[in-house]
Protein backbone atom coordinates (compact mmCIF):
# COMPACT_ATOMS: atom_id res chain seq x y z
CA UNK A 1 0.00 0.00 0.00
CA UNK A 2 2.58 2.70 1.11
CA UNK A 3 4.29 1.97 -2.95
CA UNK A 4 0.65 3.15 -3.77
CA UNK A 5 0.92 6.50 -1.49
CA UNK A 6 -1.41 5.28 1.24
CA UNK A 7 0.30 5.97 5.07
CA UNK A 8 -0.53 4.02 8.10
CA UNK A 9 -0.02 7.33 9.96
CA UNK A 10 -1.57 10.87 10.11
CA UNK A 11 -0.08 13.58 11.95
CA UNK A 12 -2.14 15.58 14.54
CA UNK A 13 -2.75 19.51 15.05
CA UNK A 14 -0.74 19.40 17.62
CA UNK A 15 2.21 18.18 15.08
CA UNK A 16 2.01 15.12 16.21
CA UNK A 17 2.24 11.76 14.20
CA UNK A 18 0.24 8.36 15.39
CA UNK A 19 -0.29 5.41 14.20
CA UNK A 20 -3.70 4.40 11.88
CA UNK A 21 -5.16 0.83 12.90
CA UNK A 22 -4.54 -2.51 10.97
CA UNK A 23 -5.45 -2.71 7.91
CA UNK A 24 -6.47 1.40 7.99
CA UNK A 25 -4.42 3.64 5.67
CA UNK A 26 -5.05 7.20 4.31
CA UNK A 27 -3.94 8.88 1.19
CA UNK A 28 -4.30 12.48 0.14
CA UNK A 29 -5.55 12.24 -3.64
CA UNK A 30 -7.56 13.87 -6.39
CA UNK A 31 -8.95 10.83 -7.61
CA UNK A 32 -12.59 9.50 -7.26
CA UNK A 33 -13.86 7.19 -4.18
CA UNK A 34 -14.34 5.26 -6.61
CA UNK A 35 -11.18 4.86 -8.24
CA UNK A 36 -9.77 4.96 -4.90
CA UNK A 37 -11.83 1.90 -3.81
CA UNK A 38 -10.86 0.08 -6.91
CA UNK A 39 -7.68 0.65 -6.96
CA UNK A 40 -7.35 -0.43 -3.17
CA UNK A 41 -9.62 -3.59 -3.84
CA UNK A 42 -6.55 -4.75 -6.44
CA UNK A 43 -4.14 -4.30 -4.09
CA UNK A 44 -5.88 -6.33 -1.23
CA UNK A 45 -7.30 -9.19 -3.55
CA UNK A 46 -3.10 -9.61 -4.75
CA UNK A 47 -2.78 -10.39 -0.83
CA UNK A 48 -6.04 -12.26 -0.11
CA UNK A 49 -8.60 -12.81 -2.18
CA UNK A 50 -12.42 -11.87 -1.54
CA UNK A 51 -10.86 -8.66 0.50
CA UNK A 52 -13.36 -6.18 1.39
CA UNK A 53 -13.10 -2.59 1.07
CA UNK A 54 -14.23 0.64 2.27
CA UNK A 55 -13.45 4.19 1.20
CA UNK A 56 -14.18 7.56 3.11
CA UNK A 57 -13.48 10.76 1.68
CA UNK A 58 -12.31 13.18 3.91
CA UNK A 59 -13.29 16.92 3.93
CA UNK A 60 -12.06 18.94 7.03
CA UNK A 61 -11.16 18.02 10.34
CA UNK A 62 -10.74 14.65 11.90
CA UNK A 63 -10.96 13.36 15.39
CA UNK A 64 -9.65 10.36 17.16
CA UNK A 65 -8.69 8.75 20.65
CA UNK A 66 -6.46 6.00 21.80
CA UNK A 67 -4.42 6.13 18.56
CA UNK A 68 -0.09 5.25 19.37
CA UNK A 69 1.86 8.13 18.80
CA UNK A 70 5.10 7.58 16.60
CA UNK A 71 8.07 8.72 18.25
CA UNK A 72 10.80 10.32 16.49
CA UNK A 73 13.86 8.25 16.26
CA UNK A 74 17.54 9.09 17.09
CA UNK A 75 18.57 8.66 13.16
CA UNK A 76 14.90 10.90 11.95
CA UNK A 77 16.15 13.90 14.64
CA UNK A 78 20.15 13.33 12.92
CA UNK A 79 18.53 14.03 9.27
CA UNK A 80 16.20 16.52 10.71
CA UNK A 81 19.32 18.53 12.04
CA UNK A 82 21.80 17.76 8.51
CA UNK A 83 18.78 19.02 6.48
């Protein structure tokens, strides 16, 4: 999925960055829901077939709880600082 452009994280207003669920991924796109959904179903039935699929677009704000944040690691905060 992520050689697709779909993350298993989003990042917070408070510039945070957690992780999504199994199996949950996001993408920022221009396409359809629909090609979205299709192009997600190939994806999953190439890893198990009769996969099931579901497709949100998202306009605005999000909200969650209980979600892991990602800590930075020693080698992110070393390119961070040689950027």
């Amino acid at each position: 999925m992520s050689n697709a452009g779909f993350k298993r994280e989003i990042t917070g207003s408070n510039g945070k960055t957690y992780s999504l669920p199994n199996a949950t991924y996001v993408s920022d796109t221009d396409k359809s829901v629909d090609d979205v959904r299709d192009e997600v179903k190939k994806i999953a039935d190439s890893v198990q077939s009769k996969s099931s699929v579901i497709v949100f677009e998202r306009k605005g704000n999000a909200t969650w709880i209980g979600l892991d944040e990602i800590k930075p690691s020693a080698k992110d905060l070393l390119d961070f600082l040689t950027i």
